[in-house]
PDB file of N, CA and C in Angstrom:
ATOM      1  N   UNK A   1      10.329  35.353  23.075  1.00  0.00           N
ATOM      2  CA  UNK A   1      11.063  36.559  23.344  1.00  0.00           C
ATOM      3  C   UNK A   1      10.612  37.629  22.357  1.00  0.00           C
ATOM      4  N   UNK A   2       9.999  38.617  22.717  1.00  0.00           N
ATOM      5  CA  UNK A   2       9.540  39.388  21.596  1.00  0.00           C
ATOM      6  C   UNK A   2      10.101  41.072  22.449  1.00  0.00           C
ATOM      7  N   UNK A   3      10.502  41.577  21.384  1.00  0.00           N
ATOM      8  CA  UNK A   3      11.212  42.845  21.051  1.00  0.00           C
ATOM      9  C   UNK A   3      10.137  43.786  22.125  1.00  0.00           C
ATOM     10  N   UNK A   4      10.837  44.325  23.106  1.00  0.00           N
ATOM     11  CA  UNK A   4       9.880  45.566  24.311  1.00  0.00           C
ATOM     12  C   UNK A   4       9.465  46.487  23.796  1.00  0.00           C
ATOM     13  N   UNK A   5      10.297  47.123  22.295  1.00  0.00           N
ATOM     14  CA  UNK A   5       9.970  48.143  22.056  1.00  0.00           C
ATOM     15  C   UNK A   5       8.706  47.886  20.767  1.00  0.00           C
ATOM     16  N   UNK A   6       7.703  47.054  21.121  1.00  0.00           N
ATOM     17  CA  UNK A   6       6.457  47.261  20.733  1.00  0.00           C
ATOM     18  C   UNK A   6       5.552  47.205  21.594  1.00  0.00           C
ATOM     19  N   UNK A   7       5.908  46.621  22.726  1.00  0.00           N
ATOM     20  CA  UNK A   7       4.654  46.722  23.596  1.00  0.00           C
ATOM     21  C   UNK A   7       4.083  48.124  24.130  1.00  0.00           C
ATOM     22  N   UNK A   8       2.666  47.833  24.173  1.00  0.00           N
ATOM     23  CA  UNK A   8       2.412  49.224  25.102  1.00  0.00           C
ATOM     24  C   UNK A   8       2.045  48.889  26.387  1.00  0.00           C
ATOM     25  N   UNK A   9       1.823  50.191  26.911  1.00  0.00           N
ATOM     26  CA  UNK A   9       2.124  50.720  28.260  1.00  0.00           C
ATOM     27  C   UNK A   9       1.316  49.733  28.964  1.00  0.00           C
ATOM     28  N   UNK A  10       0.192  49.061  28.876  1.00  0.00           N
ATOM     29  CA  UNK A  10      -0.440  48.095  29.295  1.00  0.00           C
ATOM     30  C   UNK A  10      -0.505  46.758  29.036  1.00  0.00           C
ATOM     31  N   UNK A  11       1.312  46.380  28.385  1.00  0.00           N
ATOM     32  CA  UNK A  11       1.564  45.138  28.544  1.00  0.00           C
ATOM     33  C   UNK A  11       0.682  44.694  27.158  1.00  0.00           C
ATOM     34  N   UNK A  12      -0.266  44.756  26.360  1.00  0.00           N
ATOM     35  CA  UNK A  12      -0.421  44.134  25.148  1.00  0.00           C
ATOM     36  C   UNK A  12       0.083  44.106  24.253  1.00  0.00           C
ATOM     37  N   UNK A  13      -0.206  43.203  23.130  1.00  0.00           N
ATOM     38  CA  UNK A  13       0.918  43.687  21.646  1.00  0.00           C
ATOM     39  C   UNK A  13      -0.499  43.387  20.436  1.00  0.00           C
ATOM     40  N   UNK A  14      -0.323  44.149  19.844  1.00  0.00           N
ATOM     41  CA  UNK A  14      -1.360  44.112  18.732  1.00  0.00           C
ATOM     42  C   UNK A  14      -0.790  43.161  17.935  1.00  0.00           C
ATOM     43  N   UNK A  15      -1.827  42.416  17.148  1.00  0.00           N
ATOM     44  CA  UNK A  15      -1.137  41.115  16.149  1.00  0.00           C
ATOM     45  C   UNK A  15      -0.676  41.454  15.007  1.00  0.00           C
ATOM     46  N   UNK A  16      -0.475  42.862  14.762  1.00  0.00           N
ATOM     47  CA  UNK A  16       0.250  43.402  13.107  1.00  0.00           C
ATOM     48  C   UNK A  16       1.606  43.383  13.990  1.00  0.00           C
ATOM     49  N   UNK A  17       1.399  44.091  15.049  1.00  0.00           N
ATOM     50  CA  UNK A  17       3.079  44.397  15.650  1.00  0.00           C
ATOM     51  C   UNK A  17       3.799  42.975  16.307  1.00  0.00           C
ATOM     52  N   UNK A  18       2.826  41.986  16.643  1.00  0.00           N
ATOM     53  CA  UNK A  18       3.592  40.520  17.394  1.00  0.00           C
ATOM     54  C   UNK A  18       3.907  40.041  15.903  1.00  0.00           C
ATOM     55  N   UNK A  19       3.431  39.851  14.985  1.00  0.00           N
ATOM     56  CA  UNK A  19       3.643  39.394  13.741  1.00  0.00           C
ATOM     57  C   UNK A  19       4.744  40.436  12.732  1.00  0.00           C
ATOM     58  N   UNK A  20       5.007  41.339  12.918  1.00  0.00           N
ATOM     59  CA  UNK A  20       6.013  42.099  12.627  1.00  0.00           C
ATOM     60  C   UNK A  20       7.503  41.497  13.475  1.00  0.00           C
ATOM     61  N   UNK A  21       7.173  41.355  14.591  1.00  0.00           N
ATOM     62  CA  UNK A  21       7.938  41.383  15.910  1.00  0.00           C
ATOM     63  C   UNK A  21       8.717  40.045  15.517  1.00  0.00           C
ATOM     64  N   UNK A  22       7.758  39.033  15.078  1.00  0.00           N
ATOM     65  CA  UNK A  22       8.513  37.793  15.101  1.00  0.00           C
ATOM     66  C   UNK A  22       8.882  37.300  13.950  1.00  0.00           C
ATOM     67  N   UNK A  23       8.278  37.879  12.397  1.00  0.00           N
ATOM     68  CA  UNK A  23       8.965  38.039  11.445  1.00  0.00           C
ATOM     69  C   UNK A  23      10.610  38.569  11.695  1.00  0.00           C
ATOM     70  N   UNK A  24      10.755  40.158  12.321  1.00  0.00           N
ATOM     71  CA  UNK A  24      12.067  40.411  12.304  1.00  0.00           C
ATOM     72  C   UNK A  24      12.976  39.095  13.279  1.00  0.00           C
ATOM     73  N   UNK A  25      12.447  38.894  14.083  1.00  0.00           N
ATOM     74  CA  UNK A  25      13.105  38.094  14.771  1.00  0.00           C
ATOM     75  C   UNK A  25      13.618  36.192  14.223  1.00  0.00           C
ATOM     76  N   UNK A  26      12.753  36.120  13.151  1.00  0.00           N
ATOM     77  CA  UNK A  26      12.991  34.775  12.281  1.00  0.00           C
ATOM     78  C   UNK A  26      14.101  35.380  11.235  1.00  0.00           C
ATOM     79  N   UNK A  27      14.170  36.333  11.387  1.00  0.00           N
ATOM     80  CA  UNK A  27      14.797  36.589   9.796  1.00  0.00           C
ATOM     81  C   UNK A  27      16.583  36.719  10.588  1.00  0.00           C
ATOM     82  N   UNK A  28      16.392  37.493  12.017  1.00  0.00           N
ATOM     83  CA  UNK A  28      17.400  37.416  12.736  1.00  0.00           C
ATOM     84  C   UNK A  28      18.351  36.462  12.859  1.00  0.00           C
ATOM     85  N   UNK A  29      17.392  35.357  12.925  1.00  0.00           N
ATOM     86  CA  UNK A  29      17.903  33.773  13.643  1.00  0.00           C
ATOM     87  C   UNK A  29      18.164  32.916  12.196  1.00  0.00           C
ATOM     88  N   UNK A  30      17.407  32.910  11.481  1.00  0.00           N
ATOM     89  CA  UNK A  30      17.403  31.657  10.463  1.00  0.00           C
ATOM     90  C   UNK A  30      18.033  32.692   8.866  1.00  0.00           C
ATOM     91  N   UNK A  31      17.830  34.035   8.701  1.00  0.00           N
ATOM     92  CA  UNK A  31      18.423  34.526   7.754  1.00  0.00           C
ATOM     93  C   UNK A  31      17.042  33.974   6.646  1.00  0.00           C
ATOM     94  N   UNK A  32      17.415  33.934   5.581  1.00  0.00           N
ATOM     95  CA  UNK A  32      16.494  33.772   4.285  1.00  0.00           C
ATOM     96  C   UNK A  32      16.037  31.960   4.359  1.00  0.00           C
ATOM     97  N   UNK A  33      16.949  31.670   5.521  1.00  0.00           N
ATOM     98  CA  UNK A  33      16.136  29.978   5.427  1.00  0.00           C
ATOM     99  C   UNK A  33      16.910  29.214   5.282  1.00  0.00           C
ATOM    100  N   UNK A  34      17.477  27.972   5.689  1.00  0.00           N
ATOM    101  CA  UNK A  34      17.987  26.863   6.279  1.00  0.00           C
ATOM    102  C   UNK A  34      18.160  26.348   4.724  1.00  0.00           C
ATOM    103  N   UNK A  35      19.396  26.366   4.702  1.00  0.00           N
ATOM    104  CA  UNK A  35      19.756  25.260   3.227  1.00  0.00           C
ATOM    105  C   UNK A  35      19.916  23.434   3.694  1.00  0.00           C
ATOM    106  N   UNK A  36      19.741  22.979   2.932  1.00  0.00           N
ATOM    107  CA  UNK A  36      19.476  21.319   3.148  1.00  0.00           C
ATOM    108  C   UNK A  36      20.388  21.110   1.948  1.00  0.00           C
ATOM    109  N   UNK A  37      21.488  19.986   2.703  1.00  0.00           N
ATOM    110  CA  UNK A  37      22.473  19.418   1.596  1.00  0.00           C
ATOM    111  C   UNK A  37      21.154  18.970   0.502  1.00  0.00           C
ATOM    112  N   UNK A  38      22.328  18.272  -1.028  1.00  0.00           N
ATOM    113  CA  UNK A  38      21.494  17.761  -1.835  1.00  0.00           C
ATOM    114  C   UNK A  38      21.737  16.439  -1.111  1.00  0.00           C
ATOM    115  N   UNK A  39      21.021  15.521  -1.388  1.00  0.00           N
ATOM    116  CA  UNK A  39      21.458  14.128  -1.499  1.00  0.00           C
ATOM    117  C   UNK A  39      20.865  13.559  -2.537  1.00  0.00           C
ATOM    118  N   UNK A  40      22.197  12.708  -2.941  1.00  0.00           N
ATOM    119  CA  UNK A  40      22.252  11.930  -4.250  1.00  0.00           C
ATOM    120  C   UNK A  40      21.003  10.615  -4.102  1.00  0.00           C
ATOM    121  N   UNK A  41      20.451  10.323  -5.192  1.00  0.00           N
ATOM    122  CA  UNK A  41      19.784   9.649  -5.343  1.00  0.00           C
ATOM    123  C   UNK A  41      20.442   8.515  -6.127  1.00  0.00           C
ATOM    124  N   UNK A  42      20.015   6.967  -5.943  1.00  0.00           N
ATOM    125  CA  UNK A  42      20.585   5.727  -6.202  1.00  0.00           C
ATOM    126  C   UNK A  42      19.635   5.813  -7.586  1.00  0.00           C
ATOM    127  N   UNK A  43      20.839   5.327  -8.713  1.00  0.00           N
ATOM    128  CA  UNK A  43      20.270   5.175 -10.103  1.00  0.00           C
ATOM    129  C   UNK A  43      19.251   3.937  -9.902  1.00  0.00           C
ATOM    130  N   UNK A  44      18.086   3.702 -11.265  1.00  0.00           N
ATOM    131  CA  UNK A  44      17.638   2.578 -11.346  1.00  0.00           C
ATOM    132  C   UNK A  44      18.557   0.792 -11.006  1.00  0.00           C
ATOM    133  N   UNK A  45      19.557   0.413 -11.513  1.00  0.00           N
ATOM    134  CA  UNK A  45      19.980   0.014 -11.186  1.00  0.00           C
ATOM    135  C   UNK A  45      20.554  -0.901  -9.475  1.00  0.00           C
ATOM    136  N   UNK A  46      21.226   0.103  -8.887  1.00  0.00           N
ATOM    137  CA  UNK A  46      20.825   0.509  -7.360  1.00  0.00           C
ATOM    138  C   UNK A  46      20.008  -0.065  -6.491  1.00  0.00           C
ATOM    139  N   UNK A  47      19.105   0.806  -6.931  1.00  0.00           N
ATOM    140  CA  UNK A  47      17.714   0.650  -6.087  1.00  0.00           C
ATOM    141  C   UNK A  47      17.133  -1.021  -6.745  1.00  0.00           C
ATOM    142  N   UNK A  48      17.333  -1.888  -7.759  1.00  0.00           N
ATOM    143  CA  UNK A  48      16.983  -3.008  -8.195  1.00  0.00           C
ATOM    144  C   UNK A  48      18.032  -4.198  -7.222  1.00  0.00           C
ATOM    145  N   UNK A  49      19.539  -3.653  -7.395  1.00  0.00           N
ATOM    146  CA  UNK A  49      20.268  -4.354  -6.354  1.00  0.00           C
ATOM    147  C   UNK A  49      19.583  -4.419  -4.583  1.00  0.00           C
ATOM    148  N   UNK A  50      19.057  -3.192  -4.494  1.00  0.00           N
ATOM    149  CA  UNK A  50      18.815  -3.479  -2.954  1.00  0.00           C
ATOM    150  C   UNK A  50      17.849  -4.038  -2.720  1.00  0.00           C
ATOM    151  N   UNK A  51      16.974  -3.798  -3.724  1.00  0.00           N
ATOM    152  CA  UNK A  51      15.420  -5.277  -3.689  1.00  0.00           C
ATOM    153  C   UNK A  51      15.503  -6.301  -3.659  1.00  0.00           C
ATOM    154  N   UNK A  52      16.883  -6.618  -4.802  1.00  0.00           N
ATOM    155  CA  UNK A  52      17.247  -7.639  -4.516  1.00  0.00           C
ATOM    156  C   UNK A  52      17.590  -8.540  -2.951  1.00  0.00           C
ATOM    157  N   UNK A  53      18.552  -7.647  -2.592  1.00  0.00           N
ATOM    158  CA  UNK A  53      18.934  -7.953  -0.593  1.00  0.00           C
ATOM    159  C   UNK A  53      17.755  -7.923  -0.055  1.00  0.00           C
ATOM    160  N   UNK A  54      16.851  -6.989  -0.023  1.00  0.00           N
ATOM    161  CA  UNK A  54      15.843  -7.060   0.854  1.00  0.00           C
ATOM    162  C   UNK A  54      14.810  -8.617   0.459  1.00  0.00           C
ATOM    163  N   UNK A  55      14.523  -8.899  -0.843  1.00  0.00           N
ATOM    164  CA  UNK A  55      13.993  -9.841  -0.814  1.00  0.00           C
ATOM    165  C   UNK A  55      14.972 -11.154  -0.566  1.00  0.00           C
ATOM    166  N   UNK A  56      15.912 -11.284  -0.683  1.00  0.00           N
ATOM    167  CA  UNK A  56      16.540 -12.370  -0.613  1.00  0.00           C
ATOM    168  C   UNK A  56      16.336 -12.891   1.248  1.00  0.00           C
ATOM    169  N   UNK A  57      16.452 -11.357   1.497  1.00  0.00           N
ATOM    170  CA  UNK A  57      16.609 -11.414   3.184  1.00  0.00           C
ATOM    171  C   UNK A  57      15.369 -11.936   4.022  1.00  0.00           C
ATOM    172  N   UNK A  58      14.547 -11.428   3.340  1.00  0.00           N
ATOM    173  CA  UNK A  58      13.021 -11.775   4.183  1.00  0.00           C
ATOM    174  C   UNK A  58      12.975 -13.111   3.567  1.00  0.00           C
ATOM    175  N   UNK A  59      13.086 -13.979   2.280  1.00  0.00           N
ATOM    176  CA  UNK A  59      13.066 -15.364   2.222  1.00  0.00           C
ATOM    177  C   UNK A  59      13.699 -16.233   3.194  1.00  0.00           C
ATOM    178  N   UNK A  60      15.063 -15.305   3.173  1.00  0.00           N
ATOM    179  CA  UNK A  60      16.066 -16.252   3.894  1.00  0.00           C
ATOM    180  C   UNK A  60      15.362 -16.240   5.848  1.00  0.00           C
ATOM    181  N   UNK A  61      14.486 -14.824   5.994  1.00  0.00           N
ATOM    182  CA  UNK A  61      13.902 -15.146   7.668  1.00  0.00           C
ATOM    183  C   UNK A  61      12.785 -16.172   7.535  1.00  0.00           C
ATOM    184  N   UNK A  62      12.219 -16.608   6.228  1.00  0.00           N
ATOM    185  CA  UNK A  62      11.277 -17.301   5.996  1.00  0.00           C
ATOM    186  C   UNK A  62       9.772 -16.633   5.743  1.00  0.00           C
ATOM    187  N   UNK A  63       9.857 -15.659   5.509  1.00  0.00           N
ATOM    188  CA  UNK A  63       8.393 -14.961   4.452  1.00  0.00           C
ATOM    189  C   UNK A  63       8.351 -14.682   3.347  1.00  0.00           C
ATOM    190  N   UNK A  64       7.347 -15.760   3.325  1.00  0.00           N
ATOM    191  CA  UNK A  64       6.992 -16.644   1.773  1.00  0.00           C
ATOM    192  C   UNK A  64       8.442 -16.315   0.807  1.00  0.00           C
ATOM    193  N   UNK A  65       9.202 -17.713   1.488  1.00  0.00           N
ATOM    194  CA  UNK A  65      10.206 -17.517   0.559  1.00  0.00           C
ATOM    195  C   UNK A  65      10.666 -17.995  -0.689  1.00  0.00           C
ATOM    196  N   UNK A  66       9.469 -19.052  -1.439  1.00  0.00           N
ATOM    197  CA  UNK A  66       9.127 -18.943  -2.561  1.00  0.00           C
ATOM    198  C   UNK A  66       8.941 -17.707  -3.370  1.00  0.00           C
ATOM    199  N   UNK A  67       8.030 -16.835  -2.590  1.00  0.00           N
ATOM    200  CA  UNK A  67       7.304 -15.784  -3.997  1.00  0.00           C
ATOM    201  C   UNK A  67       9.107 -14.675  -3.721  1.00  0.00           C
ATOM    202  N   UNK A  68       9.802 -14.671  -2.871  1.00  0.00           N
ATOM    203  CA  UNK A  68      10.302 -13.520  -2.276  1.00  0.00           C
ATOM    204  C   UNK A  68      11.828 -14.029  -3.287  1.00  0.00           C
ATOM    205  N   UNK A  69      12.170 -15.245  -3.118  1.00  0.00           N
ATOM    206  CA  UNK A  69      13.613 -15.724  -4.764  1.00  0.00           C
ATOM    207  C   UNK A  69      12.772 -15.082  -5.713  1.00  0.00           C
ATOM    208  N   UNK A  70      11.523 -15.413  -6.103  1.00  0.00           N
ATOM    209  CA  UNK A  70      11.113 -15.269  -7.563  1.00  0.00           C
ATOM    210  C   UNK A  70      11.207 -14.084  -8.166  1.00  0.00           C
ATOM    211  N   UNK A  71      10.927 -12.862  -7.202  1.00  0.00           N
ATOM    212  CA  UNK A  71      10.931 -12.006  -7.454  1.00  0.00           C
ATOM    213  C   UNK A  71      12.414 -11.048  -7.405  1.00  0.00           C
ATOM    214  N   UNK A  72      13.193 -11.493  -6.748  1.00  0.00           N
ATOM    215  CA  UNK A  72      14.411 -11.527  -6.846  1.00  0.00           C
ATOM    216  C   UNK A  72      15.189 -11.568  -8.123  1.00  0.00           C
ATOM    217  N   UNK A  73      15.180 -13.179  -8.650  1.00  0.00           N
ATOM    218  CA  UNK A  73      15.424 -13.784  -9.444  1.00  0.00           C
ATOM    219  C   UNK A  73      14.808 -12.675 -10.939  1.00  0.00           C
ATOM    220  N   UNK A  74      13.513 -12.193 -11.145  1.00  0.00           N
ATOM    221  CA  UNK A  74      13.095 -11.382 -11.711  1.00  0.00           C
ATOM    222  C   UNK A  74      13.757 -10.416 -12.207  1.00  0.00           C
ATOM    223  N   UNK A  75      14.171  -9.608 -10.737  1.00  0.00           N
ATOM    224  CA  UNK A  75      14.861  -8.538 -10.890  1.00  0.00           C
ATOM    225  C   UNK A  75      16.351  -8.908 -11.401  1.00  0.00           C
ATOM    226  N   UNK A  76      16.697  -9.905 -10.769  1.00  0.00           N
ATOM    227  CA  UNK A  76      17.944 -10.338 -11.305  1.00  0.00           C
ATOM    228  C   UNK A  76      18.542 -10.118 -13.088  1.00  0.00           C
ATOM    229  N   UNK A  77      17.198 -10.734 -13.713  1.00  0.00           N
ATOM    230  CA  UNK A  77      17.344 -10.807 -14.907  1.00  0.00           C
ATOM    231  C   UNK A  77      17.258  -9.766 -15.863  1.00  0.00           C
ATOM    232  N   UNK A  78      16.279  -8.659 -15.561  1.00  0.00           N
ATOM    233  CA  UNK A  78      15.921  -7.408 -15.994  1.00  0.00           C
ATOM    234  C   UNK A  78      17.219  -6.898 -15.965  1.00  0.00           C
ATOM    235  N   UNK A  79      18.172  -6.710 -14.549  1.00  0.00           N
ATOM    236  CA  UNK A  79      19.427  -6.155 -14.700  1.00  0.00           C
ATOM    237  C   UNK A  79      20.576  -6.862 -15.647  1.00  0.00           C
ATOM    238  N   UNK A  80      20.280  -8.085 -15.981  1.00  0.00           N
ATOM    239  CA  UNK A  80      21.329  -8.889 -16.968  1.00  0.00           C
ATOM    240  C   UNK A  80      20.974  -7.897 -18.196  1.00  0.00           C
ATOM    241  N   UNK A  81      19.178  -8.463 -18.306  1.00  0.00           N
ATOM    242  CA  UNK A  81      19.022  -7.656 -19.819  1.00  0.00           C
ATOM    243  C   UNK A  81      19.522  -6.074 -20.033  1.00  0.00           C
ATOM    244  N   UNK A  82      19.431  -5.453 -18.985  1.00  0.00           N
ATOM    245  CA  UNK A  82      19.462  -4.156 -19.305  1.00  0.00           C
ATOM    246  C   UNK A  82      21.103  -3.371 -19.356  1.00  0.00           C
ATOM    247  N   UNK A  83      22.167  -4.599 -19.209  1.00  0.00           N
ATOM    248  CA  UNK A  83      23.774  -4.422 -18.386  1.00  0.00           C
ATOM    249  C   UNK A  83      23.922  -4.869 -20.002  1.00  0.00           C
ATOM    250  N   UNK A  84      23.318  -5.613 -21.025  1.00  0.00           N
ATOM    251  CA  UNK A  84      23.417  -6.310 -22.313  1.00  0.00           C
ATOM    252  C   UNK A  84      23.413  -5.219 -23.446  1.00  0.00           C
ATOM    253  N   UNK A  85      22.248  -4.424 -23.197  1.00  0.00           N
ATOM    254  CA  UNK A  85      21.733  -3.305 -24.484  1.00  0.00           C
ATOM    255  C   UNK A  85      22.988  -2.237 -24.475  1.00  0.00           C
TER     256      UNK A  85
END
């Protein structure tokens, strides 16, 4: 949809004036620009608990569920040590 009162008489639009045209017309619609909530980010901690689930989970479907406790178990302990200091 671009603004009539740039076109000329033979139906073209020059690209300073379509680019003028649709600048005003973004600024119309969206204003200075679309704000995006924040979203919170999961502390270190957190994000060690959910590795935890995820690896526990893929052992428990059965991929390589040796290496997938161990590493678990890993993380497990790092969070003991670090819940200690």
């Amino acid at each position: 949809m671009i603004d009539h009162s740039i076109l000329s008489p033979g139906g073209r639009v020059s690209k300073r004036a379509e680019k003028s045209a649709k600048e005003r017309q973004r600024k119309e619609l969206f204003g200075d620009g679309l704000e995006y909530p924040m979203i919170e980010q999961p502390n270190k901690r957190e994000r060690k608990l959910r590795l935890i689930r995820e690896y526990r989970e893929l052992a428990g479907r059965g991929m390589k569920p040796r290496k997938y406790e161990k590493l678990a178990q890993q993380l497990e302990k790092e969070i003991e040590n670090n819940d200690t200091i």
